[in-house]
Protein backbone atom coordinates (compact mmCIF):
# COMPACT_ATOMS: atom_id res chain seq x y z
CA UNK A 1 -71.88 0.24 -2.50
CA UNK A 2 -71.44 -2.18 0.39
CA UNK A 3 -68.91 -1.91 2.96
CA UNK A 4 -66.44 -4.86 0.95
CA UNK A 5 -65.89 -2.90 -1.68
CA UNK A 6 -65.38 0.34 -0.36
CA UNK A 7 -62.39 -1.16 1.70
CA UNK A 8 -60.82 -2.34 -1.28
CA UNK A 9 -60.94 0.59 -3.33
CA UNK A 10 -59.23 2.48 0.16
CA UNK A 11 -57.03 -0.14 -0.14
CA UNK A 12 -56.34 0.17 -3.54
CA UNK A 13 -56.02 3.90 -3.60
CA UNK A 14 -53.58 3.65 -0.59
CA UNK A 15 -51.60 1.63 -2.86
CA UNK A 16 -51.55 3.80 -5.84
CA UNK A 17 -50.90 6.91 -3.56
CA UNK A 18 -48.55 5.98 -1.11
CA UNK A 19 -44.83 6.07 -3.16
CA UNK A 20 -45.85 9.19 -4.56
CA UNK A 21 -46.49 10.70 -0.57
CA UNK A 22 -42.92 8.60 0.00
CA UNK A 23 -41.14 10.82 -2.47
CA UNK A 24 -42.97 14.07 -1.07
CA UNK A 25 -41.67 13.19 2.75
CA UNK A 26 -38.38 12.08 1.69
CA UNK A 27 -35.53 14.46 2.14
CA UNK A 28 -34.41 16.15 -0.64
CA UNK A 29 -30.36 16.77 -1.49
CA UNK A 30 -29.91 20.31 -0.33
CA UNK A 31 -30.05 23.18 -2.59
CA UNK A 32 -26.49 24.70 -1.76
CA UNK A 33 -26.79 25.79 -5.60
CA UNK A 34 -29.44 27.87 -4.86
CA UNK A 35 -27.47 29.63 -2.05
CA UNK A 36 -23.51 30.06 -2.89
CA UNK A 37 -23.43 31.72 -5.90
CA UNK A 38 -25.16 34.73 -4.13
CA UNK A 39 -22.67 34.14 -1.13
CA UNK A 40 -19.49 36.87 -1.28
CA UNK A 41 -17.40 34.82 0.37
CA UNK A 42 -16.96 31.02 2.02
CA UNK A 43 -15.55 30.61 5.30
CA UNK A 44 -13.92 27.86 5.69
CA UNK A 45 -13.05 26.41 9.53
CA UNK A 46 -11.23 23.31 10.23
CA UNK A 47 -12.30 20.67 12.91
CA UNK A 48 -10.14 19.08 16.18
CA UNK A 49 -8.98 15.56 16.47
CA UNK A 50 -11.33 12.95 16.33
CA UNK A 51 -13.06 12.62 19.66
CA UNK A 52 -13.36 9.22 20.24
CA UNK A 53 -9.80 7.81 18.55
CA UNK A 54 -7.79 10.44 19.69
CA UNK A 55 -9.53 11.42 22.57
CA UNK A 56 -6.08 13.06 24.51
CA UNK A 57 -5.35 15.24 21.41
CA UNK A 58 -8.82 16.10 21.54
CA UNK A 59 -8.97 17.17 25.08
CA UNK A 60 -5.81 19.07 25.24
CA UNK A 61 -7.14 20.94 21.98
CA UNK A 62 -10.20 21.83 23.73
CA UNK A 63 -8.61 22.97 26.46
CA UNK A 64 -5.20 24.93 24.83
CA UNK A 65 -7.10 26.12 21.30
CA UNK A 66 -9.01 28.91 20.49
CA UNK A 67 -12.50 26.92 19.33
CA UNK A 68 -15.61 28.04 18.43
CA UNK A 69 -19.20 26.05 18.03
CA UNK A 70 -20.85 25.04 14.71
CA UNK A 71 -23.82 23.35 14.56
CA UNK A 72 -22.61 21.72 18.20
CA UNK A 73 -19.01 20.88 17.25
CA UNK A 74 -15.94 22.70 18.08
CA UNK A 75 -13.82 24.05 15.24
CA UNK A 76 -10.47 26.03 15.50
CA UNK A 77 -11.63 29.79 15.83
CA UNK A 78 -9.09 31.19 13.04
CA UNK A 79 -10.68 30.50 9.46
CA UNK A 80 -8.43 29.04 7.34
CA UNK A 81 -7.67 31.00 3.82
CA UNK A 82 -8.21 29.03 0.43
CA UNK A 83 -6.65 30.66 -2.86
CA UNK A 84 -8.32 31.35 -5.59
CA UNK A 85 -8.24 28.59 -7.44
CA UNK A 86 -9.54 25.92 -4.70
CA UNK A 87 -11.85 28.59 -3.78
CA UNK A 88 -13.39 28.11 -7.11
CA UNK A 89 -12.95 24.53 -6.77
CA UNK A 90 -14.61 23.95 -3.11
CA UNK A 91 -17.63 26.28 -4.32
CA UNK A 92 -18.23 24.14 -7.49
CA UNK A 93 -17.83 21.11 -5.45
CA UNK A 94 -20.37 22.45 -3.09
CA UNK A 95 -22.58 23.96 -5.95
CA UNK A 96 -23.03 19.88 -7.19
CA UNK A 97 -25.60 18.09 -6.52
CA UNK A 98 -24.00 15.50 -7.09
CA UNK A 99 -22.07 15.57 -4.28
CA UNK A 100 -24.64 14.40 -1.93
CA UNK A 101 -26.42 11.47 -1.47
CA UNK A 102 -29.51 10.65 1.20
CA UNK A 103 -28.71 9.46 4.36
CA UNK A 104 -27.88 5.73 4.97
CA UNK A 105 -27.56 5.83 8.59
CA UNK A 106 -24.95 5.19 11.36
CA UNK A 107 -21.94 4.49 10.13
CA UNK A 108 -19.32 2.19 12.25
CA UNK A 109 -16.54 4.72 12.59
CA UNK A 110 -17.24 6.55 15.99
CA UNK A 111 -19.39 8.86 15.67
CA UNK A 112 -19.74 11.88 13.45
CA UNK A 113 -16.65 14.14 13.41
CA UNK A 114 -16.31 17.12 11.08
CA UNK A 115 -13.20 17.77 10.37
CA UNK A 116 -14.19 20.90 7.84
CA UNK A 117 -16.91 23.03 8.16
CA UNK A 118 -17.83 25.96 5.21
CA UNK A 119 -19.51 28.96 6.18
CA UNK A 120 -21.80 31.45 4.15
CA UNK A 121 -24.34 33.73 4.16
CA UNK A 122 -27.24 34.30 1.24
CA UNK A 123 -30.32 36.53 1.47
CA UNK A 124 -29.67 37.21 5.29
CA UNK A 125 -29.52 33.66 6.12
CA UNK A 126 -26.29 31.63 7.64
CA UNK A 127 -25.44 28.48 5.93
CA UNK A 128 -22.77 25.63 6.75
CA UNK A 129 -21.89 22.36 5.72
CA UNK A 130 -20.49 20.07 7.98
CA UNK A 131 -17.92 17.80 6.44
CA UNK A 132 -16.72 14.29 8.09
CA UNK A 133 -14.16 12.41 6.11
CA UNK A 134 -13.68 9.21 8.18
CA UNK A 135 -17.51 8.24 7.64
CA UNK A 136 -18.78 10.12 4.67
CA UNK A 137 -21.19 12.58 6.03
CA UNK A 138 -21.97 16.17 5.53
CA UNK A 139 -24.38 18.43 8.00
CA UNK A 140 -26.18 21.06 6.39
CA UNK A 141 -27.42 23.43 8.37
CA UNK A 142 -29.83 25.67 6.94
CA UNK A 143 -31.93 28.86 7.91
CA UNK A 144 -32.65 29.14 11.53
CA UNK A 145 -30.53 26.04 12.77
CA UNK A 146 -32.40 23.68 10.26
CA UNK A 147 -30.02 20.50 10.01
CA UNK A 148 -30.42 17.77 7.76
CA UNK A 149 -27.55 14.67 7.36
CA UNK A 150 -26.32 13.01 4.14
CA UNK A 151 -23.54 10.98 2.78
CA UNK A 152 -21.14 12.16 0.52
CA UNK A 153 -20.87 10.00 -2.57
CA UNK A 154 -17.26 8.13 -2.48
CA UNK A 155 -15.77 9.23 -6.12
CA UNK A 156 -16.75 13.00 -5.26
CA UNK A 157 -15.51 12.72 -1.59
CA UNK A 158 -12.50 12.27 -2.71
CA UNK A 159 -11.87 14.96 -4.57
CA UNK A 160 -12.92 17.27 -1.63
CA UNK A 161 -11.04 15.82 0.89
CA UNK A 162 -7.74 16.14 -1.49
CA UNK A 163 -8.91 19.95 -2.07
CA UNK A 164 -9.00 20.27 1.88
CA UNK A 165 -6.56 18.56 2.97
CA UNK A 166 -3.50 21.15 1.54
CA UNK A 167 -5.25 23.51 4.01
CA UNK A 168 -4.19 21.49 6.83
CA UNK A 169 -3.18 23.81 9.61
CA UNK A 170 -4.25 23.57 13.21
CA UNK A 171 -4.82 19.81 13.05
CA UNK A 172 -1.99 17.63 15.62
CA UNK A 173 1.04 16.66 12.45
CA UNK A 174 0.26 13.08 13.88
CA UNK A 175 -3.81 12.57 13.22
CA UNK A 176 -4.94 11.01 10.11
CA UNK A 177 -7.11 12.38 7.85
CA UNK A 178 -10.09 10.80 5.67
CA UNK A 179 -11.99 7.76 5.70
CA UNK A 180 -8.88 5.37 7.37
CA UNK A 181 -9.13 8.09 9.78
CA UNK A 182 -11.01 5.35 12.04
CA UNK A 183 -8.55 2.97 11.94
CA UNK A 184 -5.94 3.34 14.91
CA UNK A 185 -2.36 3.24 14.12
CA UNK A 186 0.75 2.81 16.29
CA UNK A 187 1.21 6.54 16.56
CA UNK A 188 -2.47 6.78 17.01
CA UNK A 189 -1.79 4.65 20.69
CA UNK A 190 0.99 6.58 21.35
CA UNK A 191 -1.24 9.20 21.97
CA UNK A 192 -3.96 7.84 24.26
């Protein structure tokens, strides 16, 4: 076979290969399924004022709050306590697949900001998801520190950050909450 068309059938078998290595490299949605309903419980730890568009409520949380670090973000130290009806509800929300989509990139909202994080163990392992509001995004954080991003999908967002939001209890009474979280307001300024 001469060297012309051994190149093309490369070529061609390149071609014919290639989506199918594509779908192989691509991240999958996580498998939280797999995980919570072996988990006892969910901890559940709300996050501190946005750190770019309320950066002085942020600061003097940091610095007056008892915090602790998830996945490199601070979170008030004292879980908050679901009952047991939302507690259903956040697991099954979790539990769908549904709920996540791949990763779009950067969003235009400052930055990733969790303002929720949820907290289990399975099989030995740690596992947390990492929820911001104001741009859609969830951390997952998987065995051994493993982190992957994704977007929430909007119509099951929702849902979750209504669920949450009753839980409200460290948070400043003046910071907004969800995706017009990014927008400043007058009482936003007030506070810079």
């Amino acid at each position: 076979m001469d060297r012309r068309k051994r190149r093309l059938i490369l070529v061609a078998t390149i071609v014919a290969i290639a989506p199918g290595i594509f779908l192989l490299l691509r991240p999958r949605r996580p498998s939280l399924g797999e995980t919570l309903p072996q988990a006892e419980r969910l901890v559940i730890y709300e996050g501190l004022p946005h750190q770019m568009y309320e950066e002085d409520a942020y600061r003097a949380e940091v610095s007056s709050a008892k915090t602790i670090q998830l996945a490199g973000y601070p979170f008030y130290q004292t879980p908050l306590t679901l009952s047991g009806d939302d507690l259903k509800s956040l697991r099954t929300m979790l539990e769908d697949g549904g709920l996540f989509d791949e990763f779009t990139g950067e969003k235009k909202c400052g930055g990733f900001h969790p303002d929720y994080a949820v907290e289990w163990s399975s099989g030995g392992e740690t596992f947390r998801v990492l929820l911001c509001f104001g741009c859609g995004e969830a951390l997952v954080e998987g065995p051994r520190g493993k982190v992957e991003r994704y977007d929430l999908v909007r119509g099951k967002r929702d849902g979750l950050i209504e669920l949450l939001k009753k839980q409200r209890k460290n948070r400043p009474p003046h910071e907004r909450f969800g995706p017009l979280a990014a927008q400043p307001t007058r009482a936003m300024r007030h506070f810079r």
